[in-house]
Protein backbone atom coordinates (compact mmCIF):
# COMPACT_ATOMS: atom_id res chain seq x y z
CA UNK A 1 0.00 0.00 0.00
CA UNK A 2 1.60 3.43 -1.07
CA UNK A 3 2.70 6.25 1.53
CA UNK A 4 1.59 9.88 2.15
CA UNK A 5 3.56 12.22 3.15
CA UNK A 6 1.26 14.90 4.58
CA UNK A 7 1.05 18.15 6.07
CA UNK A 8 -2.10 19.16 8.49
CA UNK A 9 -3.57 21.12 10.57
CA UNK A 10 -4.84 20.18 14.32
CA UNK A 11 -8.31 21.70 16.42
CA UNK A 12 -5.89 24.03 17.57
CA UNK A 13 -4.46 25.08 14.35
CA UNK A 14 -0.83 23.54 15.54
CA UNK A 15 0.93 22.46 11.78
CA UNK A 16 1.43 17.97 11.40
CA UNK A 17 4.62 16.39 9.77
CA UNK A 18 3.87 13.13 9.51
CA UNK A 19 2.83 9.55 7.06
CA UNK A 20 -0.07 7.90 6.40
CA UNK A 21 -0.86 4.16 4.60
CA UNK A 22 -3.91 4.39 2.31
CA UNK A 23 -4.33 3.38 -1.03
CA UNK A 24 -5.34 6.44 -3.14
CA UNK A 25 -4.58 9.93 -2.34
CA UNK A 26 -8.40 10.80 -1.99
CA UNK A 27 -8.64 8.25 0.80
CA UNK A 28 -6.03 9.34 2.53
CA UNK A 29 -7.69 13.00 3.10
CA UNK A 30 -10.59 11.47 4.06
CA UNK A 31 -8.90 9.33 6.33
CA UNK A 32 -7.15 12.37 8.22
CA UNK A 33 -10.19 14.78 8.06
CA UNK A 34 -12.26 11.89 10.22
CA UNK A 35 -8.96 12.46 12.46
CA UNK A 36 -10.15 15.89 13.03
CA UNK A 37 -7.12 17.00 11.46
CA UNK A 38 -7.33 19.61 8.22
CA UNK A 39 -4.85 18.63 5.40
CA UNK A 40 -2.88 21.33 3.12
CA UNK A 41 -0.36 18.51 1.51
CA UNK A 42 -0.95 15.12 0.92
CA UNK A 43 2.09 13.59 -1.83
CA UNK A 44 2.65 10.54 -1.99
CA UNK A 45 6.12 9.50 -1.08
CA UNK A 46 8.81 6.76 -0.10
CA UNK A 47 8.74 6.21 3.83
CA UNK A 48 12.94 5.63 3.57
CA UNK A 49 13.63 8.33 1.67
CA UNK A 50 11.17 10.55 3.51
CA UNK A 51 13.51 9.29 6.52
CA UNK A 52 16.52 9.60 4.97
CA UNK A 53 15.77 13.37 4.56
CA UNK A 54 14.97 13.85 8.33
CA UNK A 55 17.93 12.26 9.54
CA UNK A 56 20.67 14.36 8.29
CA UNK A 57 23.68 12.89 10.69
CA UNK A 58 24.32 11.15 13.35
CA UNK A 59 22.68 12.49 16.89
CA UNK A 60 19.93 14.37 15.09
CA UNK A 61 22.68 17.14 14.16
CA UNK A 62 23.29 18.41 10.72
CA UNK A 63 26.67 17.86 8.51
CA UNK A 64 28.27 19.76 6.33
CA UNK A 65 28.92 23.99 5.42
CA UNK A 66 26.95 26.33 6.33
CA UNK A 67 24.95 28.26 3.50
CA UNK A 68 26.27 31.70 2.98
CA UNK A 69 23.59 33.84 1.33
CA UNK A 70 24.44 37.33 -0.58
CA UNK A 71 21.51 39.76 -0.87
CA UNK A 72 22.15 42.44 -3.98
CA UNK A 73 19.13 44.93 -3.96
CA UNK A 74 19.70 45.49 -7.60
CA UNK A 75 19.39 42.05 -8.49
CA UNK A 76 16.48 40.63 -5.54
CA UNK A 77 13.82 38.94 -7.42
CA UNK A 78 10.77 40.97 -6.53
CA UNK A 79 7.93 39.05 -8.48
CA UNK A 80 6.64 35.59 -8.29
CA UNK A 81 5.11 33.57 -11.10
CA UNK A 82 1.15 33.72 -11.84
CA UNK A 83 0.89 29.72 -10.92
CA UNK A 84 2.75 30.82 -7.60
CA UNK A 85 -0.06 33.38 -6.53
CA UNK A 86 -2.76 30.93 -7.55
CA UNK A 87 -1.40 27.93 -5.02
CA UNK A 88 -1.09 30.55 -2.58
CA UNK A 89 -4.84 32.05 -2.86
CA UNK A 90 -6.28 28.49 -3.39
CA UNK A 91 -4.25 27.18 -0.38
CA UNK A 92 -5.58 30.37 1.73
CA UNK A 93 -9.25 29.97 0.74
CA UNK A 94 -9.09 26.41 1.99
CA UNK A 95 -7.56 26.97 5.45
CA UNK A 96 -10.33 30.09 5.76
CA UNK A 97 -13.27 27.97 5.16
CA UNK A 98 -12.23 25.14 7.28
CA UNK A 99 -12.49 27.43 9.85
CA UNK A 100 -8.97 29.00 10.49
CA UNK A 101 -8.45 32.51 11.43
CA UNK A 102 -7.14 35.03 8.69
CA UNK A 103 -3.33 35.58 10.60
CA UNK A 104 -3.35 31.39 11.10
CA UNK A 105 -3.50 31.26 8.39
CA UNK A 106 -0.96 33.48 6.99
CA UNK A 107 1.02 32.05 9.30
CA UNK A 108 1.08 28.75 8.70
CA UNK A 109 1.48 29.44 4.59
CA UNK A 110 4.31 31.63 5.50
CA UNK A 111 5.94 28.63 6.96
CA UNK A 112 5.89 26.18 4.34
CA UNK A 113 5.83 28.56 1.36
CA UNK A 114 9.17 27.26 -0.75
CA UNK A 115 9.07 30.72 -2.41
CA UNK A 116 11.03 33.35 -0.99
CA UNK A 117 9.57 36.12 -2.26
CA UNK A 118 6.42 35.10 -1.73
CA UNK A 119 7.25 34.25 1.75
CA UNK A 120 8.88 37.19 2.91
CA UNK A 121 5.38 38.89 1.63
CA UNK A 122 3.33 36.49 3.50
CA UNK A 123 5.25 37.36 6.82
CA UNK A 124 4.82 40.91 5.99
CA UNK A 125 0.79 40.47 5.42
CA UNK A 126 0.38 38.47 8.85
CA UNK A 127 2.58 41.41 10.59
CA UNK A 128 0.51 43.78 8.93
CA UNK A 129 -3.05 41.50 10.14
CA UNK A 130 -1.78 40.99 13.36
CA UNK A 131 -0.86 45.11 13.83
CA UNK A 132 -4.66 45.91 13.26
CA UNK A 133 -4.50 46.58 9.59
CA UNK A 134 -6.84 45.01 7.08
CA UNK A 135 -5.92 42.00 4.49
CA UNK A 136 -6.87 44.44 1.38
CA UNK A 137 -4.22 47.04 3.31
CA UNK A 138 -1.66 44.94 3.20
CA UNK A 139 -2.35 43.47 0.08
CA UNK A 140 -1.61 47.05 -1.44
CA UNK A 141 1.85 47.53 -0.28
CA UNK A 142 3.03 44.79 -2.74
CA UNK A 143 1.50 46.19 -5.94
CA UNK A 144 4.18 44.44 -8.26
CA UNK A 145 2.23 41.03 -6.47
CA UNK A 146 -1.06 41.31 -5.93
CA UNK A 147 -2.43 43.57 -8.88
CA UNK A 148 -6.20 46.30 -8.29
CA UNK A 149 -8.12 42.95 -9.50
CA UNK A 150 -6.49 40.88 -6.41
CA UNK A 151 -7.15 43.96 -3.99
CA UNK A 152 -10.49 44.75 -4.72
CA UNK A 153 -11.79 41.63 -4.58
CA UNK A 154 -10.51 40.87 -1.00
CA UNK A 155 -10.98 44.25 0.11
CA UNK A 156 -15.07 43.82 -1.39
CA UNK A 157 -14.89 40.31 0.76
CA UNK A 158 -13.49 41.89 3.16
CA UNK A 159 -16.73 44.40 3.66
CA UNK A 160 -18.97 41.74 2.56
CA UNK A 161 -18.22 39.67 5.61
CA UNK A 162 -17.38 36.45 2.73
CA UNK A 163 -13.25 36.39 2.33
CA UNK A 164 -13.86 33.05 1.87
CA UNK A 165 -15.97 32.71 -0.65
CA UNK A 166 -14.05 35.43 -2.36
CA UNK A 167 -10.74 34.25 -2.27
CA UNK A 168 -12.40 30.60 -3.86
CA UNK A 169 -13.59 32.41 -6.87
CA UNK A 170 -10.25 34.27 -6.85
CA UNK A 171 -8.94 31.02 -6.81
CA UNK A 172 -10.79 29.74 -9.47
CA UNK A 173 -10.59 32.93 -12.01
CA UNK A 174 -6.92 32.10 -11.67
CA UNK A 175 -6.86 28.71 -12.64
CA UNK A 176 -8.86 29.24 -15.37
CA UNK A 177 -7.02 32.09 -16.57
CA UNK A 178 -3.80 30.27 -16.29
CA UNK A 179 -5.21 27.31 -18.31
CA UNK A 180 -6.27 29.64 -20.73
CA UNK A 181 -2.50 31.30 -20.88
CA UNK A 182 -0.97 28.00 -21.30
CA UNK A 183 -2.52 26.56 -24.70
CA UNK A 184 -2.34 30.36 -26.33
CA UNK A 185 1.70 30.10 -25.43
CA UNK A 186 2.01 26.08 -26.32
CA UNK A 187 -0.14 27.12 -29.74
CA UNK A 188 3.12 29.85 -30.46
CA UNK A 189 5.48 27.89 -29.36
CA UNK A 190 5.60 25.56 -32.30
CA UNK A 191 6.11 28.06 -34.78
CA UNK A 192 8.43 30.13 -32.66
CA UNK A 193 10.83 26.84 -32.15
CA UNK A 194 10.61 25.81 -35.87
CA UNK A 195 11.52 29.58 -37.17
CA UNK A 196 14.69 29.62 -34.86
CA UNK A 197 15.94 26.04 -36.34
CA UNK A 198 15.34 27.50 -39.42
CA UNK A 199 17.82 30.41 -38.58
CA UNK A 200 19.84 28.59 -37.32
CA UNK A 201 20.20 26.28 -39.82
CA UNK A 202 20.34 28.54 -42.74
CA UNK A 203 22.80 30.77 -40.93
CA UNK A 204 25.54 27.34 -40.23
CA UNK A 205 24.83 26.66 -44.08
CA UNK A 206 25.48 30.34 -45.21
CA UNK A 207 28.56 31.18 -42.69
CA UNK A 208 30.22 27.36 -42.85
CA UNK A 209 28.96 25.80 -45.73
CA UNK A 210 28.72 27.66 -48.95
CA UNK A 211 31.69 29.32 -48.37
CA UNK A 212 33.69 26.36 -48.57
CA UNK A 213 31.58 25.16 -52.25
CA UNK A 214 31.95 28.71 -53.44
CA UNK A 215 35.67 27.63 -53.42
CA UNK A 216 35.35 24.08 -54.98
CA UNK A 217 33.06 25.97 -57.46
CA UNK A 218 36.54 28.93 -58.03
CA UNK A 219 38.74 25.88 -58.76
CA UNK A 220 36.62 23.29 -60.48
CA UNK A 221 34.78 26.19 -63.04
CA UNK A 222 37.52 28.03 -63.90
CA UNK A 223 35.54 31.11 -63.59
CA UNK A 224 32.53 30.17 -65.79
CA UNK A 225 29.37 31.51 -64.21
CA UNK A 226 27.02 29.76 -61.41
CA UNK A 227 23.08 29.51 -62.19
CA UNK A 228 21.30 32.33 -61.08
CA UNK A 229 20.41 30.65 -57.61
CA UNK A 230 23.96 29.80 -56.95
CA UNK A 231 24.78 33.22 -57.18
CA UNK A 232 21.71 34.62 -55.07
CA UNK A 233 23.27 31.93 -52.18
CA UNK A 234 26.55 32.54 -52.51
CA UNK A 235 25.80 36.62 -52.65
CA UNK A 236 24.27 36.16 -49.27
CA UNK A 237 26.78 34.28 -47.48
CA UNK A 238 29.17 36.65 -48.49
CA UNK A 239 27.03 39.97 -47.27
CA UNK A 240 26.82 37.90 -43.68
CA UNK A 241 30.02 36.88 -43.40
CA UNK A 242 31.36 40.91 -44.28
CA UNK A 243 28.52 42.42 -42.06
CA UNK A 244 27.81 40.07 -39.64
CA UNK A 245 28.52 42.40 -36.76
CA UNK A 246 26.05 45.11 -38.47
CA UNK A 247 23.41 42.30 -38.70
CA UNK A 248 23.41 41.06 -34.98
CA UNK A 249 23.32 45.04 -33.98
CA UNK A 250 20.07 44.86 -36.23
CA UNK A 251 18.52 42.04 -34.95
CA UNK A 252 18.81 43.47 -31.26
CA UNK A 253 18.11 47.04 -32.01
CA UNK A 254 15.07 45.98 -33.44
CA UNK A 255 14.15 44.29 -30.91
CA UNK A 256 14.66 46.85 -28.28
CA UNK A 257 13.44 49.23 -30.30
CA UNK A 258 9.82 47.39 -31.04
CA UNK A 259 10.11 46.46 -26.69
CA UNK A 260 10.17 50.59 -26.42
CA UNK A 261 7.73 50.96 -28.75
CA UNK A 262 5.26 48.83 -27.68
CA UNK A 263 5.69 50.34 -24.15
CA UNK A 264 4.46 53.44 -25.64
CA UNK A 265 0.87 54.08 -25.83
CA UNK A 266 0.28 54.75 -29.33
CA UNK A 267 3.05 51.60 -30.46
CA UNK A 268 0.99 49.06 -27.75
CA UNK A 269 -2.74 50.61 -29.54
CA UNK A 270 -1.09 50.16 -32.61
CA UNK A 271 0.55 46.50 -32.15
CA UNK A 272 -2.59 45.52 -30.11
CA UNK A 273 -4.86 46.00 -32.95
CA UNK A 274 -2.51 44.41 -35.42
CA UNK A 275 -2.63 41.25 -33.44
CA UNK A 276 -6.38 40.76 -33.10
CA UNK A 277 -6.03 41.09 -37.22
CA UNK A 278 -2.96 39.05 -37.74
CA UNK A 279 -3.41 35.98 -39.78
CA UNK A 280 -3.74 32.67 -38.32
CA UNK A 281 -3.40 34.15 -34.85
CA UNK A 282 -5.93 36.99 -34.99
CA UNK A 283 -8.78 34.86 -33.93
CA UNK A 284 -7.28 33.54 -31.29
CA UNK A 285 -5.94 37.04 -29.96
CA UNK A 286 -9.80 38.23 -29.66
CA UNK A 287 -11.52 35.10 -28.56
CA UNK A 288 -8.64 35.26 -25.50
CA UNK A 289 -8.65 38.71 -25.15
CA UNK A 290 -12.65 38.36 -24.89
CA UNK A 291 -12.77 35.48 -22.65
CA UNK A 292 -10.34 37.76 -20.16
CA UNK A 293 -12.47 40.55 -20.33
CA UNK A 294 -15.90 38.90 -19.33
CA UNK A 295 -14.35 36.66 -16.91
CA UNK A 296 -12.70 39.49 -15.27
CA UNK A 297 -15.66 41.77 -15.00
CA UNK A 298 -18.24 39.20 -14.23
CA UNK A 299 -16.11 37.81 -11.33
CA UNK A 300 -15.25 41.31 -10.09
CA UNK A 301 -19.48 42.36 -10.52
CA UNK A 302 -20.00 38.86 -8.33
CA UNK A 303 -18.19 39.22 -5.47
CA UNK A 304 -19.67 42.73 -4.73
CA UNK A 305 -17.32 45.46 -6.49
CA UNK A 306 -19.50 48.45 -7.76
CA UNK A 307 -20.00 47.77 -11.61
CA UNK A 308 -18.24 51.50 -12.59
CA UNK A 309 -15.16 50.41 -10.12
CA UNK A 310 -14.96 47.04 -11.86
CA UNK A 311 -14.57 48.50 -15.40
CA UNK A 312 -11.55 50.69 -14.45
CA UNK A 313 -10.21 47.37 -13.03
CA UNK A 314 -11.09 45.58 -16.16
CA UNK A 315 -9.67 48.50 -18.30
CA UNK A 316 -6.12 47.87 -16.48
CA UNK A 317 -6.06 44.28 -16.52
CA UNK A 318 -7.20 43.56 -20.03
CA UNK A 319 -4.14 43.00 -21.50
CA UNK A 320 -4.89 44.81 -24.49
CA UNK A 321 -4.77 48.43 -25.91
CA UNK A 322 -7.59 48.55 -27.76
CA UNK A 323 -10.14 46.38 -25.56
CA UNK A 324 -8.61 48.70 -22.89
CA UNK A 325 -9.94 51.89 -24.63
CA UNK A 326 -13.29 49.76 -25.74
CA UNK A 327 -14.08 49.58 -21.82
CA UNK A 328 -13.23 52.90 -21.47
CA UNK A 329 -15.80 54.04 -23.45
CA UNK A 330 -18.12 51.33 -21.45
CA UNK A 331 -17.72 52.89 -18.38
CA UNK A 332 -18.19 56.28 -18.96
CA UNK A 333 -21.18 55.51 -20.71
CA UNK A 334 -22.17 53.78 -17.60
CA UNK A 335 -20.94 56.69 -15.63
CA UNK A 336 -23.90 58.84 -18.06
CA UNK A 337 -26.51 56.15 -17.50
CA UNK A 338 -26.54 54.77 -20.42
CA UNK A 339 -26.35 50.59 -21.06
CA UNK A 340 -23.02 48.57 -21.22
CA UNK A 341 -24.60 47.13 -24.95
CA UNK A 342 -24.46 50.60 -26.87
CA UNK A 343 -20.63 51.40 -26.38
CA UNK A 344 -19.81 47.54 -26.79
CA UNK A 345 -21.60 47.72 -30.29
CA UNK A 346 -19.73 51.07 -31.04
CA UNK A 347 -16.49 49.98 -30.60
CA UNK A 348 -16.61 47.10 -33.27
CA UNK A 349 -14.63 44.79 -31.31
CA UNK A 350 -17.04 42.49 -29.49
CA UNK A 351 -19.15 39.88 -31.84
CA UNK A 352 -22.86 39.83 -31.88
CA UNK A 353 -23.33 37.02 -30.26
CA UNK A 354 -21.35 38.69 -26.70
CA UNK A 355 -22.96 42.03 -27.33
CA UNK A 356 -27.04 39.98 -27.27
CA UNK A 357 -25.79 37.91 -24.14
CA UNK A 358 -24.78 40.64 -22.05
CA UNK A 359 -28.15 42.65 -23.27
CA UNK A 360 -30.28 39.78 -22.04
CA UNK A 361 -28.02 39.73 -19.00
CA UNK A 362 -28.70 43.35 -18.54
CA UNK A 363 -32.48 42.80 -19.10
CA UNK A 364 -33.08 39.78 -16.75
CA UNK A 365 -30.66 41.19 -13.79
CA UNK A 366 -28.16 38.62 -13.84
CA UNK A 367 -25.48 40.50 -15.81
CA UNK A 368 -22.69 38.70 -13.66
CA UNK A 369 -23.70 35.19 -14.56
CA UNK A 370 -23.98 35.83 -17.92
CA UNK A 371 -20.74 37.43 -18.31
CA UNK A 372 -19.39 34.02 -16.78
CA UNK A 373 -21.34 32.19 -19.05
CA UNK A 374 -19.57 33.97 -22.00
CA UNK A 375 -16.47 33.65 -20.63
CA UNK A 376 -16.61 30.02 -19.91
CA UNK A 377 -18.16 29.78 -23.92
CA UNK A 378 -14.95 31.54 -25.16
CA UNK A 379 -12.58 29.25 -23.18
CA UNK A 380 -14.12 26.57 -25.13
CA UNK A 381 -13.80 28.94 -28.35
CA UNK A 382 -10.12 29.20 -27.49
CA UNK A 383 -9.42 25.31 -26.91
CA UNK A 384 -10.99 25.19 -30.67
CA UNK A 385 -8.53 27.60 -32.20
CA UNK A 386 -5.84 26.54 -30.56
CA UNK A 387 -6.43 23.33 -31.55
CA UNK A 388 -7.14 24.45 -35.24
CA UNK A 389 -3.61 26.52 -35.38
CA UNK A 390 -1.71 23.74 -33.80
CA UNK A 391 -2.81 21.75 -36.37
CA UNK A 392 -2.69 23.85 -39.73
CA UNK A 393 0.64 25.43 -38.66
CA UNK A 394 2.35 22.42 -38.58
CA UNK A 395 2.44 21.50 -42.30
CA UNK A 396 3.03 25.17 -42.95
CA UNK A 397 6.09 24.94 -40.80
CA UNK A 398 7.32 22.16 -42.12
CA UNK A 399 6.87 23.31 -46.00
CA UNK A 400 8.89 26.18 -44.72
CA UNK A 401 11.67 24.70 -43.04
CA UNK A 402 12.00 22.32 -46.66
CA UNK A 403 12.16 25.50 -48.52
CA UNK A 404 14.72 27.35 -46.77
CA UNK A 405 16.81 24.25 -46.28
CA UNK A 406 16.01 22.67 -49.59
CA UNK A 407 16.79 25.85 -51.72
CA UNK A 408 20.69 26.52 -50.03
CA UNK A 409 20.93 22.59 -51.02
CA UNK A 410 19.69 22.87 -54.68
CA UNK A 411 21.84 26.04 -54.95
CA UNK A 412 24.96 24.21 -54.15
CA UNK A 413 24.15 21.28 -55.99
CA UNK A 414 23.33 22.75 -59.52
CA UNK A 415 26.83 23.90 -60.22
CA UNK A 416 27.78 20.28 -59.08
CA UNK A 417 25.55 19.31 -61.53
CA UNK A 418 27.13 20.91 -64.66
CA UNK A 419 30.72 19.97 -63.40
CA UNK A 420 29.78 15.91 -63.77
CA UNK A 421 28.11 16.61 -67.17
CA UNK A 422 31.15 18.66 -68.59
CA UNK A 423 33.68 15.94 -67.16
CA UNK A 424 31.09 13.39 -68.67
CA UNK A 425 31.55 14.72 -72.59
């Protein structure tokens, strides 16, 4: 029967170390909930290595150097990964609703929290609990952490007398929006790899390669003439091999120079909008941008935020320039009295079939669910189209990488070519 390693919680709130037999991971936190005890890890594990670990030496004391840390302010990492926050919040939630007090639970998170940053943060929130300030309050000293979305939400929770329940659908808009992250990245990651083995490739053949066949060709033609391709892939290896320094300063000013322009506001409305109309990737762009936006909002409207204060935190967190300036429009509309459905249709960037769901949510009262709904019906939109593009891109790639590859080999073999045939007559 396998071993669990666990980590609980007593009556008293007092943290357990310890293993339990059982055979399925579900059983055993059943098995230590009719203990009385509340688990936060369960992982299943090898009793002798688990051992092994806990005995470092003999007599209990630990061998070895001591670990020398250096702290450079310059260089402290002072953000933690999105997946980070969202263990954190769902592990939080949990230890609320089964009863334990906000700083407890702080406490006890701060304590086995494997992140550093996000434990020195934790500590810093349970100081900041346990000196008479409020969870939201403390939440905004770390703005580079916990963004207006994260605040609000607690702070509405907070009021609302329902942290719990708040920091659960926190939890869950997360997850969701993480799973959502991670097939839009894995559906550009193909293409992204394939393009850099194609430079790379293409660049060895250019700098290595031809150079070495342009000389064959010097000794072997006599100064005859190469077919018109030859000379097209011979002309470039010899412009990269006499500029290459000019080319790599290029290739990174460019980049750093569309980084600073998309950090402007006119370059990010202007690359924003190109990407929700680039081929192949457009539709995914909007049906992701769109599924962010009515998740956002509707969770935000649900857990008590004041619809105008929602759309400003919508606007910041959209992740895109021109949705941003689309709910701009929405809420001061709003802010006039007017309905969220006449800016949405204005702004051209929301399909029909959002714009009449969000009317009939407006109608009926239950503009919150319905924005859920959508958002849950574009997640499925996105699986589609990423899906789709995984799938079309891949013979695309791979007709691309023959081409570039195929045409530096046919270029180097044609003058081959012509050398057996004249040593043939």
């Amino acid at each position: 029967m396998p071993s669990f390693a666990y980590i609980a919680l007593d009556a008293q709130g007092q943290q357990i170390s310890d293993f339990i037999d059982s055979a399925s991971q579900s059983e055993a936190v059943a098995a230590l909930r009719s203990q009385g005890l509340f688990p936060t890890s369960v992982k299943e594990q090898a009793r002798s290595a688990k051992a092994k670990s806990a005995s470092p030496g003999k007599g209990g004391r630990k061998t070895g150097s001591k670990e020398i840390k250096i702290n450079i302010p310059f260089l402290e990492k002072k953000t933690i990964k999105s997946k980070t926050l969202m263990i954190f919040t769902r592990q939080l939630a949990t230890l609320i609703d089964a009863g334990l007090p906000l700083l407890r639970g702080l406490s006890v998170l701060g304590k086995q929290e494997p992140d550093p940053v996000l434990k020195k943060t934790i500590n810093q929130l349970a100081e900041a609990v346990q000196g008479g300030g409020t969870f939201s309050d403390g939440l905004t000293s770390h703005p580079r952490i916990f963004n207006k979305l994260y605040v609000n939400m607690v702070k509405a929770g907070e009021l609302g007398g329902v942290l719990e329940v708040v920091l659960n659908r926190l939890a869950e808009f997360q997850e969701k929006a993480q799973k959502v992250k991670g097939k839009v990245q894995s559906a550009m990651m193909y293409p992204a790899i394939v393009m850099v083995i194609a430079i790379i490739i293409m660049g060895f053949l250019l700098v290595f390669i031809v150079p070495k066949f342009e000389q064959i060709f010097a000794d072997m033609l006599g100064g005859k003439p190469l077919p018109l391709l030859t000379q097209i892939v011979v002309g470039a290896s010899r412009g990269i091999q006499q500029n290459i320094l000019l080319i790599i300063g290029g290739v990174v000013g460019l980049v750093f120079g569309l980084k600073y322009a998309i950090s402007t506001p006119k370059g990010a409305g202007l690359f924003d909008q190109f990407m929700l109309k680039a081929p192949l990737f457009g539709d995914l762009t909007r049906k992701n941008a769109i599924s962010r936006f009515t998740r956002t909002l509707g969770t935000l409207v649900t857990s008590g935020v004041p619809i105008l204060q929602a759309l400003n935190i919508t606007k910041e967190t959209a992740g895109n320039a021109v949705i941003s300036t689309a709910i701009a429009k929405i809420h001061d509309a709003v802010k006039e009295g007017e309905s969220i459905v006449r800016p949405m249709e204005a702004s051209g960037v929301f399909p029909a079939m959002v714009i009449s769901m969000v009317d009939v949510g407006e109608e009926t009262g239950q503009l919150p669910e319905m924005l859920l709904k959508v958002a849950d019906l574009y997640d499925d939109e996105v699986d589609s189209a990423v899906a789709g593009l995984t799938s079309l891109m891949e013979p695309i790639m791979i007709v691309f990488l023959a081409v570039v590859v195929g045409s530096i080999v046919i270029a180097l073999f044609l003058p081959l070519i012509g050398i057996i045939s004249g040593m043939q007559q």
